[in-house]
Protein backbone atom coordinates (compact mmCIF):
# COMPACT_ATOMS: atom_id res chain seq x y z
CA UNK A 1 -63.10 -4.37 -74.00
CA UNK A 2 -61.21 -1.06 -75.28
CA UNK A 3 -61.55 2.24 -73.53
CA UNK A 4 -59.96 5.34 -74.39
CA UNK A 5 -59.48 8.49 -72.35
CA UNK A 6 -58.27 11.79 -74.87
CA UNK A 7 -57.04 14.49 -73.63
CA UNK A 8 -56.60 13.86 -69.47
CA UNK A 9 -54.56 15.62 -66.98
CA UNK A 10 -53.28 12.89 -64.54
CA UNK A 11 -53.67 13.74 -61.15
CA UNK A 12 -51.11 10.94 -59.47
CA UNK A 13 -48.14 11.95 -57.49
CA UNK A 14 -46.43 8.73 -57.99
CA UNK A 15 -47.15 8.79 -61.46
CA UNK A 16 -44.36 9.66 -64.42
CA UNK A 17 -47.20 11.69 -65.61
CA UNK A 18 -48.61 13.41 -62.75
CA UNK A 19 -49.57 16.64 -63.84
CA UNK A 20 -49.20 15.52 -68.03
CA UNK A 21 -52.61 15.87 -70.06
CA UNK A 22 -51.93 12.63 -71.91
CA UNK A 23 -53.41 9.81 -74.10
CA UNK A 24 -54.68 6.99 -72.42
CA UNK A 25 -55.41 3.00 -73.26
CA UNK A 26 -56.95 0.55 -71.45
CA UNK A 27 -57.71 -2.86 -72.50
CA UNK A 28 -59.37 -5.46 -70.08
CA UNK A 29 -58.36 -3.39 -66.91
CA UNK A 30 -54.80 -2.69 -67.57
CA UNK A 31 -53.09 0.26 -69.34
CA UNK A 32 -51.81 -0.72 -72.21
CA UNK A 33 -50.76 2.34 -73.43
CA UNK A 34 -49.83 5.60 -72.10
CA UNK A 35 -48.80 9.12 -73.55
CA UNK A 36 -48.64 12.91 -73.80
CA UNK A 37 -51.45 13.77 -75.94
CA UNK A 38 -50.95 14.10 -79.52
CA UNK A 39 -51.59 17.06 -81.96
CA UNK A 40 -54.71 15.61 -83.20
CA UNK A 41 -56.36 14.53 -79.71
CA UNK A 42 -54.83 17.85 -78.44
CA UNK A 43 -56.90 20.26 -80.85
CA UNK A 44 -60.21 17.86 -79.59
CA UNK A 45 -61.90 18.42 -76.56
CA UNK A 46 -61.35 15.65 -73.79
CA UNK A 47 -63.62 12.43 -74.55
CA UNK A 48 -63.73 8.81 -73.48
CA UNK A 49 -64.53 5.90 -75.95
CA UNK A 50 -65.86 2.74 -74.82
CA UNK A 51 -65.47 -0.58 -77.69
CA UNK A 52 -64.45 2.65 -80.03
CA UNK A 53 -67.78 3.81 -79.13
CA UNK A 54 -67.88 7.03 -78.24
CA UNK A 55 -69.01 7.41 -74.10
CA UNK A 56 -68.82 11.00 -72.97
CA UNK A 57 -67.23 14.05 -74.87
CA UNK A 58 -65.91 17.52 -73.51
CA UNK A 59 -67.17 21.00 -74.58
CA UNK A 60 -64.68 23.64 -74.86
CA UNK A 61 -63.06 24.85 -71.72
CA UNK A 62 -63.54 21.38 -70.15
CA UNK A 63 -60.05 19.80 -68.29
CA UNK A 64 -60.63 15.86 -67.93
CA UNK A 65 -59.05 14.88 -65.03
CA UNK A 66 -57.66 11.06 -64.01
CA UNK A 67 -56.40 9.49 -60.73
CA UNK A 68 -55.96 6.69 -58.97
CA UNK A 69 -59.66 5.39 -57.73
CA UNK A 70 -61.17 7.19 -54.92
CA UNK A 71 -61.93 5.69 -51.45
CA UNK A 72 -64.64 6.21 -48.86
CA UNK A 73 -63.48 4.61 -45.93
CA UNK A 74 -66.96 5.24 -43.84
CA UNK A 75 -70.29 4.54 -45.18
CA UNK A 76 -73.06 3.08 -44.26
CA UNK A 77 -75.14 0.25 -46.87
CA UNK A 78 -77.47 -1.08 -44.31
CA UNK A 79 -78.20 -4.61 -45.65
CA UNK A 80 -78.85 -6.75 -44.30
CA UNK A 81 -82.02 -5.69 -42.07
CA UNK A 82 -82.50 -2.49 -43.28
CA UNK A 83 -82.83 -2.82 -47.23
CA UNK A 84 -85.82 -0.60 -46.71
CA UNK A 85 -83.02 1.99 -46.29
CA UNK A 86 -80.29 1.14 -48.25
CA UNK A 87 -79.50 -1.85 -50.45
CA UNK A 88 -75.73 -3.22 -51.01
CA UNK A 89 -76.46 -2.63 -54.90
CA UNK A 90 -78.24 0.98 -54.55
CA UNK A 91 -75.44 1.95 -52.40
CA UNK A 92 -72.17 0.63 -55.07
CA UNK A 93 -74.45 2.83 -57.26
CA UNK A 94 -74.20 5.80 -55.49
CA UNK A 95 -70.32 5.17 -54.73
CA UNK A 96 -69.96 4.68 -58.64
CA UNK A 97 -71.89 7.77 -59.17
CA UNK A 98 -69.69 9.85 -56.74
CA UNK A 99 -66.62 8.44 -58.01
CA UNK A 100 -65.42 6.06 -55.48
CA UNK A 101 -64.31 2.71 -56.88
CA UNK A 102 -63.26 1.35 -53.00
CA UNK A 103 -66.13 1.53 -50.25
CA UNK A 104 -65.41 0.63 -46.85
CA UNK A 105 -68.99 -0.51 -45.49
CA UNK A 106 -69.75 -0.34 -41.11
CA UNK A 107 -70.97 -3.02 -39.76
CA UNK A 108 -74.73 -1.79 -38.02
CA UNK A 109 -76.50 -4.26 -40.10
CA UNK A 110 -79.05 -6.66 -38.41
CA UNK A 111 -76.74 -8.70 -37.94
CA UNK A 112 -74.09 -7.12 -37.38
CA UNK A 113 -71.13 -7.64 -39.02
CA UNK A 114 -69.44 -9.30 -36.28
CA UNK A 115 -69.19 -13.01 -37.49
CA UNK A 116 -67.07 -14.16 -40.49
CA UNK A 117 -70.28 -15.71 -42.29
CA UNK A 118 -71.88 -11.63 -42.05
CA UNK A 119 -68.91 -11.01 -44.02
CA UNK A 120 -68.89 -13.38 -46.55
CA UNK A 121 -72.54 -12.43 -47.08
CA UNK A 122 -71.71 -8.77 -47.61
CA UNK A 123 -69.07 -9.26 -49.87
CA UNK A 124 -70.41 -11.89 -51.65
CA UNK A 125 -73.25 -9.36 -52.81
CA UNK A 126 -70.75 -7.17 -53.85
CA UNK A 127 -68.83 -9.58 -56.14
CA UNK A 128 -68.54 -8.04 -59.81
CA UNK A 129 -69.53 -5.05 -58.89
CA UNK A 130 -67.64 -2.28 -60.54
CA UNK A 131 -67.00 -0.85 -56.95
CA UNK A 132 -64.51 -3.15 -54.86
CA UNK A 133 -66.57 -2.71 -51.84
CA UNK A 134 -64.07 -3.46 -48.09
CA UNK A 135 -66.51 -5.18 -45.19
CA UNK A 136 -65.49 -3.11 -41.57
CA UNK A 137 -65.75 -5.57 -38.61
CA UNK A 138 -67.39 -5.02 -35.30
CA UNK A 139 -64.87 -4.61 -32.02
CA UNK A 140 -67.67 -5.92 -29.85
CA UNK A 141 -69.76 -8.60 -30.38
CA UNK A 142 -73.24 -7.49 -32.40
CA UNK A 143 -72.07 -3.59 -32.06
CA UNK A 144 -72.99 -3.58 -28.15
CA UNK A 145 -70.28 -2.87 -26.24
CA UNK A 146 -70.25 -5.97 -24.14
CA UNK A 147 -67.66 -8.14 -25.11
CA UNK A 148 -64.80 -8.13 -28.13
CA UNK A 149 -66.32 -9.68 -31.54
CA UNK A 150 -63.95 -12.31 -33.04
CA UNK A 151 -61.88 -9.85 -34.90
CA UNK A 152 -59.22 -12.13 -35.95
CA UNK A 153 -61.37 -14.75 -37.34
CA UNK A 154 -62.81 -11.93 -39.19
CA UNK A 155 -59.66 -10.40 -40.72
CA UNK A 156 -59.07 -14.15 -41.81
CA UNK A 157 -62.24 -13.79 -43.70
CA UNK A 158 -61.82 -10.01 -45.12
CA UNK A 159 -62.88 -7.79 -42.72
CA UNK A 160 -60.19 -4.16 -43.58
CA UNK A 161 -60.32 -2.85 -40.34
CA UNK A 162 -62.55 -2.84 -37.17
CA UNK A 163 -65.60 -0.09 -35.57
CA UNK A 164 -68.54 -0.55 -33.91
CA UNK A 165 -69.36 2.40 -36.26
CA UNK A 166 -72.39 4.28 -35.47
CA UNK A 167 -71.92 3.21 -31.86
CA UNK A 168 -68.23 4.10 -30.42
CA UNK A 169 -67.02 2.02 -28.14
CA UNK A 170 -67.88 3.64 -24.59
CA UNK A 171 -65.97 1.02 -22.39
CA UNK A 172 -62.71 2.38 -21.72
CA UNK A 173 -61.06 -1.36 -21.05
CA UNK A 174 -62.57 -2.57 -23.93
CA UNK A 175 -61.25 -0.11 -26.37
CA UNK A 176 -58.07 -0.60 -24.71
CA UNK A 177 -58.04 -4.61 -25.22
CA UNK A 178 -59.54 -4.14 -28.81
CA UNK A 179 -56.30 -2.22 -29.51
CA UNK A 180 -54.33 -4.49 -28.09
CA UNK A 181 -55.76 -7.67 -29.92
CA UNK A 182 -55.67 -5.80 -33.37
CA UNK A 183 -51.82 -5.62 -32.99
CA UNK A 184 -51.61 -9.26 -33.72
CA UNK A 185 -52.29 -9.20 -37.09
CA UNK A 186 -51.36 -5.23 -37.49
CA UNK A 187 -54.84 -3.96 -37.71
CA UNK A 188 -56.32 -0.64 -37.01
CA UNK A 189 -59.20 0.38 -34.76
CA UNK A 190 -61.97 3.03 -35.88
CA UNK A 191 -63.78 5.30 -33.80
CA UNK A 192 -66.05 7.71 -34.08
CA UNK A 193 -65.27 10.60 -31.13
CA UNK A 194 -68.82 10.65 -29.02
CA UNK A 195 -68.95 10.52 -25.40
CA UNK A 196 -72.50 8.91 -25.85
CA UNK A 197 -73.70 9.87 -21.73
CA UNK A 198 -71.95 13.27 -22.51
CA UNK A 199 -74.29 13.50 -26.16
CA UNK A 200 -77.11 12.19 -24.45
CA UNK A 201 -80.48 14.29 -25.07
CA UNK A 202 -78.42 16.89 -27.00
CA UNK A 203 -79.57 17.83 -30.47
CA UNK A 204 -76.97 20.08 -31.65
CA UNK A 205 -73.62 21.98 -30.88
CA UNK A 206 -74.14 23.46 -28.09
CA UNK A 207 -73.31 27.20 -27.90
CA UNK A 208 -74.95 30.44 -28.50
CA UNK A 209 -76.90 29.11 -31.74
CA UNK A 210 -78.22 26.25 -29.98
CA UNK A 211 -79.59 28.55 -27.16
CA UNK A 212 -80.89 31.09 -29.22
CA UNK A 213 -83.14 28.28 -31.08
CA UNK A 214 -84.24 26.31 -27.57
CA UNK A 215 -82.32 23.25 -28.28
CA UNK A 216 -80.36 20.89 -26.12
CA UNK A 217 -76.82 21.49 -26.97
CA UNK A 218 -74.18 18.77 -27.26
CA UNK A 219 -71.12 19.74 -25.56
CA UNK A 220 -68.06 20.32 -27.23
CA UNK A 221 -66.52 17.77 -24.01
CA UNK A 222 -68.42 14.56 -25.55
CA UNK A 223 -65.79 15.00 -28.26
CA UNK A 224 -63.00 16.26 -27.36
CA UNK A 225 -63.02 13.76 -23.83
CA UNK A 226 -63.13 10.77 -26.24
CA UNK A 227 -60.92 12.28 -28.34
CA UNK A 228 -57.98 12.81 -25.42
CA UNK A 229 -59.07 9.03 -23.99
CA UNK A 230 -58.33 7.60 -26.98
CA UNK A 231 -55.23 8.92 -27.67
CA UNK A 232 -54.14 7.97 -24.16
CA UNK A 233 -55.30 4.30 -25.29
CA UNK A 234 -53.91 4.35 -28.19
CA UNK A 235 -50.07 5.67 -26.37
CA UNK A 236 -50.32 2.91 -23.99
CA UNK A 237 -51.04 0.04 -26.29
CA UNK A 238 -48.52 1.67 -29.25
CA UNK A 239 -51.48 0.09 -31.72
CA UNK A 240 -52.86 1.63 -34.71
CA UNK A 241 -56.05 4.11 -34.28
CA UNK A 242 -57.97 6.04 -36.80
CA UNK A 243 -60.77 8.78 -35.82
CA UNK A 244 -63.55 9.35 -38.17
CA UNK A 245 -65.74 12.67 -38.31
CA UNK A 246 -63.70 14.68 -36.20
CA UNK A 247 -65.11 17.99 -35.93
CA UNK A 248 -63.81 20.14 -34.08
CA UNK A 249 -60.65 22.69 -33.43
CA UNK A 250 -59.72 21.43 -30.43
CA UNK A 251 -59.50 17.52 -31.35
CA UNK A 252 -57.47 18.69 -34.41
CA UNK A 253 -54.87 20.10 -32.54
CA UNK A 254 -54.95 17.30 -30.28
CA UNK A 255 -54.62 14.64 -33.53
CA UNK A 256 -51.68 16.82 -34.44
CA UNK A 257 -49.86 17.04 -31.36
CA UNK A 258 -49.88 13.13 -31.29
CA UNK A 259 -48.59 12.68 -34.48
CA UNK A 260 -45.82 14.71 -33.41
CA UNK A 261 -45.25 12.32 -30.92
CA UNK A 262 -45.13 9.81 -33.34
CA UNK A 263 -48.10 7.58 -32.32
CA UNK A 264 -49.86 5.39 -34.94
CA UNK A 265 -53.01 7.85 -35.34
CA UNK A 266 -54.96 8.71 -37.99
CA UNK A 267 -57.82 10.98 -38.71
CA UNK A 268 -60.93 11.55 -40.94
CA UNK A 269 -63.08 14.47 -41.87
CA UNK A 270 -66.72 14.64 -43.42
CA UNK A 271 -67.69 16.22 -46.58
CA UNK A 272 -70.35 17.90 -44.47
CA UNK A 273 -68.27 19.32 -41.80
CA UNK A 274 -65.95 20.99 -44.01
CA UNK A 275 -69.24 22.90 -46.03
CA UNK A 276 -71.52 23.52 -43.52
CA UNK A 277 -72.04 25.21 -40.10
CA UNK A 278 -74.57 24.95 -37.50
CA UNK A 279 -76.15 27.73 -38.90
CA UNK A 280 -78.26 25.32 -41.22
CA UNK A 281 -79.95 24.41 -38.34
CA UNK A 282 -81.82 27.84 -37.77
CA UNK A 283 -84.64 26.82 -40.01
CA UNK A 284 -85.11 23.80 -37.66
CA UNK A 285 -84.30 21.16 -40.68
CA UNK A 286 -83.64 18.13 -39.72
CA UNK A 287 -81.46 17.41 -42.69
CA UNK A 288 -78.53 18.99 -41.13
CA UNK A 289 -79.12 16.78 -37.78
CA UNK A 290 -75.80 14.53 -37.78
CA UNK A 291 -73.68 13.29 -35.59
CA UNK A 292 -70.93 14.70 -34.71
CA UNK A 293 -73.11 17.40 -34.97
CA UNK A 294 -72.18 20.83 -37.24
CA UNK A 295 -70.08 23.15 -35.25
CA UNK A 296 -69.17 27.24 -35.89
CA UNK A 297 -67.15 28.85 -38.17
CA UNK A 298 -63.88 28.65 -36.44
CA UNK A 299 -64.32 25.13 -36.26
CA UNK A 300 -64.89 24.28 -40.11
CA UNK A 301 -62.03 26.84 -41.03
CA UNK A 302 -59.64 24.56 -38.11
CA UNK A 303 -61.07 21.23 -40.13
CA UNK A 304 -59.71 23.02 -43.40
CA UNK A 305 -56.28 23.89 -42.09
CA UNK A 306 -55.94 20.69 -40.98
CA UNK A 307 -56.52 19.02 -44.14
CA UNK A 308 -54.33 21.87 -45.95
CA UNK A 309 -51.16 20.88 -43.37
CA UNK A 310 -51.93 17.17 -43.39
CA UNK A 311 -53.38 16.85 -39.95
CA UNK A 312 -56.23 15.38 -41.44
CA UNK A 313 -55.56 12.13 -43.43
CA UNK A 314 -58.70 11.15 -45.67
CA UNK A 315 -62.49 12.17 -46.81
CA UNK A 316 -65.07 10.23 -45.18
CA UNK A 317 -68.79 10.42 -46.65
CA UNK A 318 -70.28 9.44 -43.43
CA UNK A 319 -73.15 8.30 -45.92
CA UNK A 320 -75.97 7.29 -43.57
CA UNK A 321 -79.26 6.88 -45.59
CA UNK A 322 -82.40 6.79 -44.21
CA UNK A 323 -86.19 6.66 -45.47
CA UNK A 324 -88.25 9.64 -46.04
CA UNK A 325 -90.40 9.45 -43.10
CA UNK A 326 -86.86 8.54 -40.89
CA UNK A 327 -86.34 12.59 -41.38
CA UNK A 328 -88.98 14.40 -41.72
CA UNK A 329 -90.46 14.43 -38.25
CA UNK A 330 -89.78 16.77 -35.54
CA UNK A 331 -86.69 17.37 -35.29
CA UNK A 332 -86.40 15.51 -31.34
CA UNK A 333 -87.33 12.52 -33.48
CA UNK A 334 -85.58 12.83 -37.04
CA UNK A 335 -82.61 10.41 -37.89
CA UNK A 336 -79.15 11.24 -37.55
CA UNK A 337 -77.29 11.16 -41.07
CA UNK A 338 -77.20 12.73 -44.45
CA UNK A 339 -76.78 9.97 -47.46
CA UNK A 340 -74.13 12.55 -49.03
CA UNK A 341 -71.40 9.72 -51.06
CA UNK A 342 -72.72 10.59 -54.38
CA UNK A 343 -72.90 14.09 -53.92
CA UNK A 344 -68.92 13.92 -51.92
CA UNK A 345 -66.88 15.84 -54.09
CA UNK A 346 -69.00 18.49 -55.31
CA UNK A 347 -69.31 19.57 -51.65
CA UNK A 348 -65.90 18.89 -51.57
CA UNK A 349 -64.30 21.26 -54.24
CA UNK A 350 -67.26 23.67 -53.79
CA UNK A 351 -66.16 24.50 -50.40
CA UNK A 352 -62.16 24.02 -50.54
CA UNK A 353 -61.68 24.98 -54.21
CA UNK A 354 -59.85 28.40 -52.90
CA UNK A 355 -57.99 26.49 -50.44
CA UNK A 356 -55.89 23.32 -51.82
CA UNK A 357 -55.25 22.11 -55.06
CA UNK A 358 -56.82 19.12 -57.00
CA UNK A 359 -53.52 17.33 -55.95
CA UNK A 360 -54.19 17.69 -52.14
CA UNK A 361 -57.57 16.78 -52.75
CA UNK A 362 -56.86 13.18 -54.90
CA UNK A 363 -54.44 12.79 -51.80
CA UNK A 364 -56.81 12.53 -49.18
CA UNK A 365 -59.34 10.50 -51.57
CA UNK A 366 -57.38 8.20 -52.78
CA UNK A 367 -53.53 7.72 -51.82
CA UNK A 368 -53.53 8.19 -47.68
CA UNK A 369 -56.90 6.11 -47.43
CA UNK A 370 -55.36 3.40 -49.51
CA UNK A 371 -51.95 3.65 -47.42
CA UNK A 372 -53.47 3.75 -44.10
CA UNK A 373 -56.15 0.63 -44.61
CA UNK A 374 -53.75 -1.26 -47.26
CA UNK A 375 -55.58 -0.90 -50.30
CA UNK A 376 -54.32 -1.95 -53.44
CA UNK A 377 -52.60 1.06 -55.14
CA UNK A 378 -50.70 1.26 -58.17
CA UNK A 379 -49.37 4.69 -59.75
CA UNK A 380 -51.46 5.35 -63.70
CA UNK A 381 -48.69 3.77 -65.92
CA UNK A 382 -47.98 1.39 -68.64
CA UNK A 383 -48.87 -2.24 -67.19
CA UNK A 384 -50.47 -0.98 -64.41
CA UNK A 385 -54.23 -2.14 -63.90
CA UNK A 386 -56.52 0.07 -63.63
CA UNK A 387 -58.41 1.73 -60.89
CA UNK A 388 -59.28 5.55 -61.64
CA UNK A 389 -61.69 7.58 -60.83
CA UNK A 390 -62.73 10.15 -63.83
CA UNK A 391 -63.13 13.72 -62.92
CA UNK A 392 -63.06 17.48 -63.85
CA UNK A 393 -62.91 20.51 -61.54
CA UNK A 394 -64.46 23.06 -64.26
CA UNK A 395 -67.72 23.78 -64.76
CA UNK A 396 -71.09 22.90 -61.92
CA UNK A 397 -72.92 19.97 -61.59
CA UNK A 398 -76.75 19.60 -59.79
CA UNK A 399 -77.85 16.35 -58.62
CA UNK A 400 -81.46 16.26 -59.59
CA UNK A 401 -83.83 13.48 -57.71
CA UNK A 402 -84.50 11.57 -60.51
CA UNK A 403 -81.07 10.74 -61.79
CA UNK A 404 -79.89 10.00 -58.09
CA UNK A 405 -78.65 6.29 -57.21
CA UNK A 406 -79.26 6.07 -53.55
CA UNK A 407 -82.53 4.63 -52.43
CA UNK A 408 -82.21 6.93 -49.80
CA UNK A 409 -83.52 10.67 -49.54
CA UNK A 410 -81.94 12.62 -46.57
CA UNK A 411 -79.20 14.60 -49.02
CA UNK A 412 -79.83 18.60 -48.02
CA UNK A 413 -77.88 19.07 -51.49
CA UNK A 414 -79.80 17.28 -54.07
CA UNK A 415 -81.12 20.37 -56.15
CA UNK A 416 -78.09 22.44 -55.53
CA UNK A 417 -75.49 23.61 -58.25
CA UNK A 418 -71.68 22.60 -56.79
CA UNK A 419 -68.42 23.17 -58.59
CA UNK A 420 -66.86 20.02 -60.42
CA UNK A 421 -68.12 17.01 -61.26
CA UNK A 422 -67.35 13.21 -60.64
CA UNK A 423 -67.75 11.32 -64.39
CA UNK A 424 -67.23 8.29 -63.54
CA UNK A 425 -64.85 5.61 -62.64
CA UNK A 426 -62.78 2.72 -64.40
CA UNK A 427 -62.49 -0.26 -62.07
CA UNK A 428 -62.56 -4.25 -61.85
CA UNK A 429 -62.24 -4.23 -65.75
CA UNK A 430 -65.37 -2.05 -66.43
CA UNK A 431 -66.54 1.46 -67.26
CA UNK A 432 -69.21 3.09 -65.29
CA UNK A 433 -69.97 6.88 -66.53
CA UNK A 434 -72.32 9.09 -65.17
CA UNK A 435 -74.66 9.45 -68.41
C-alpha cells in the first residue's frame, strides 16, 4: 500500500529536512521517496492519499506537520482485570487518536504484570496493532512492595523498563536493590514521587486553596521527600532512574541539580500539570482529583521552565481511565486519574504554544522518550521506515463524546476547543487518520 503526504513541514532534528515542507512517499512502511515540495503540490493545500485515494485534505491556511512517531511512556490500559475500564484495543485507539504510535503500558493489571507469561499476554493482544505498544514490568512482585518481581526474566521476555506504577515503591531497601539489579542488564527504574503515609487521607495540594474549600491537603513533603530519597538511591547505586509526574518547583530544581552532577536521572511531566492548577478544584469536581495532585501557579510556570531548559525530559499522559460511576461520587470517594492520551497534545500546545516551539515539543514526544527507554528511532529520510506521527499546530480541535476512542469517561476536556490537532499517525506499515 501507497501513501502520500503533500505539502508537510518535517519536524525532525536529525532529519536533512527538518524544518523543509516537502513531498513525501511511503510504500509498505518505508520512505521511498522524499523531497521539497514541488510547484504543483506547493500551490495545493497539504493532503494525504492513501492507495491514490484521497484520505484527508487541508483548507487554506492549514501547515501539515510530520515527525518521528510520538511516545507516551506512562499509561494505564487496565486489561487484564479491569476491561470494564479500559480494554488493550480501546486504549491503542485512543493512543492512535492522540497521535502516539509507541505506548508504554504499567503494570496494575489483575495480574500484575510481574511474570513473563503477563507479558506475553499483553503484548500478544497488541500484535498488529498500528500502535507498537512497550509492556512496563513490576519491581515488586504483584505491585506490593514485598519482595523484587523477576525483572530480568522479564526484560528477557520484553518488558522496556520497570514501576510498580500507580503504587511507588515505599521500601527504601527495596528501591535501592531494584536499582541495583536493573544495572545488570542496563535497565531503568520508574517512579512515581508519593510518600504514600505522607499522602495518606489528603485530597489535594495542600495550601491556602485546600483550606479555604475544607479539604485535607497533601503536603508538598510527600513529594519532594521521595523525590530527594530517590536521588540519594539513585547516587549510591550510579543506576538509571526516571521520575514520572513530577509536579512541583521544588523537585524540578532538585532533578536539575542532579543532572548537573551527572547522575543517570530522568524526568517526566503530565499534560495536566502543565494546563491546569488547583484552582479546578473550587467547584469540588472530581475530575481534576489526580495524583500527584494539581499544584499553584508558580508551580505549573516552574514545570514549564523546566521543559523550556531541558530539565524535564518527556510528556507523560498519565492516562488512567476509569468508569463513570468510578468519578462521579463524592469527591472523598472519586478515582484518582483523568483518561487524557487522546486529548495529550491539544492540552499540550494549548497551554505552551507561547512558550516553546513545535521543535521542543516533537523533542520531548518523541526523540528523548525514545533515547532514554531505547526505542527504535530513525530520522524521516529516504530508506528509512516509517514511524510518524501526523500533525498541525493551526487551527482548534474539540473532542466531542461520540467520536472519542477510550472506553473510559473521566477526561475534564472532552467538549473543549484546544489549539492544534493530532491527524493521525503512520506506523507498523499502516495509516490510521483521525476521520
Amino acid at each position: 500500500m501507497q501513501v502520500q503526504i503533500n505539502k508537510a513541514r518535517v519536524i525532525d532534528k536529525n532529519s536533512e529536512f527538518n524544518g523543509q515542507v516537502v513531498d513525501i512517499t511511503i510504500t509498505d512502511g518505508i520512505i521511498t521517496a522524499i523531497a521539497e515540495a514541488g510547484k504543483k503540490t506547493a500551490k495545493a493545500g497539504p493532503s494525504i492519499t492513501s492507495g491514490g485515494k484521497e484520505a484527508w485534505k487541508g483548507g487554506a491556511g492549514t501547515e501539515l506537520c510530520i515527525s518521528t512517531g510520538w511516545v507516551d511512556v506512562f499509561a494505564d490500559y487496565r486489561e487484564p482485570g479491569y476491561e470494564h475500564k479500559e480494554t488493550i484495543a480501546t486504549g491503542l485507539a485512543a493512543a492512535a487518536a492522540g497521535g502516539f504510535t509507541d505506548v508504554m503500558v504499567v503494570p496494575n493489571t489483575q495480574p500484575a504484570i510481574s511474570s513473563k507469561s503477563v507479558i506475553q499476554f499483553v503484548l500478544g493482544q497488541a500484535a498488529g496493532n498500528t500502535v507498537s505498544l512497550h509492556a512496563l514490568g513490576c519491581i515488586t512482585a504483584n505491585a506490593e512492595g514485598k519482595t523484587l518481581a523477576e525483572m530480568m526474566d522479564m526484560h528477557a521476555n520484553g518488558a522496556t523498563a520497570f514501576t510498580d506504577g500507580w503504587k511507588p515503591v515505599q521500601n527504601a531497601n527495596l528501591m535501592l536493590k531494584a536499582l541495583e539489579y536493573v544495572k545488570a542488564f542496563g535497565g531503568t527504574v520508574l517512579q512515581i514521587p508519593v510518600d504514600a503515609p505522607l499522602a495518606e487521607g489528603g485530597l489535594m495540594n495542600e495550601g491556602a486553596v485546600s483550606t479555604a474549600l475544607g479539604m485535607p491537603g497533601i503536603p508538598l513533603l510527600a513529594e519532594t521527600l521521595m523525590v530527594y530519597r530517590d536521588i540519594e538511591l539513585l547516587r549510591y547505586t550510579q543506576s538509571k532512574l526516571h521520575i514520572t509526574g513530577i509536579s512541583s518547583a521544588e523537585a524540578v530544581a532538585m532533578v536539575r541539580q542532579a543532572k548537573k552532577e551527572g547522575l543517570a536521572i530522568t524526568c517526566s511531566v503530565t499534560p495536566y500539570h502543565l494546563a491546569l492548577t488547583e484552582d479546578m478544584l473550587t467547584s469540588y469536581d472530581s475530575a481534576y482529583k489526580v495524583s500527584p495532585p494539581l499544584r499553584g501557579e508558580a508551580d505549573r510556570l516552574a514545570l514549564i521552565k523546566g521543559l523550556e531548559d531541558g530539565t524535564i525530559d518527556c510528556i507523560a499522559s498519565h492516562h488512567r481511565p476509569h468508569e463513570w460511576d468510578a468519578k462521579t461520587k463524592e469527591f472523598e470517594y472519586a478515582a484518582d486519574g483523568m483518561a487524557v492520551q487522546e486529548s495529550t497534545f491539544n492540552i499540550l500546545w494549548d497551554a505552551l504554544k507561547d512558550y516553546i516551539s513545535p521543535e521542543r515539543l516533537v523533542e520531548v514526544l518523541s526523540t528523548k522518550p525514545r533515547a532514554i527507554f531505547g526505542l527504535p528511532q530513525q530520522a524521516i529520510g529516504k530508506g528509512a521506515n516509517a514511524a510518524i506521527t501526523i500533525f498541525t499546530t493551526t487551527g482548534t480541535h474539540t473532542l466531542a463524546t461520540p467520536h472519542k476512542k477510550s472506553a473510559s469517561m473521566n477526561n475534564p476536556f472532552i467538549g473543549k476547543e484546544l489549539a492544534g490537532e493530532a491527524l493521525g499517525i503512520y506506523n507498523n506499515s499502516k495509516l490510521n487518520l483521525n476521520i
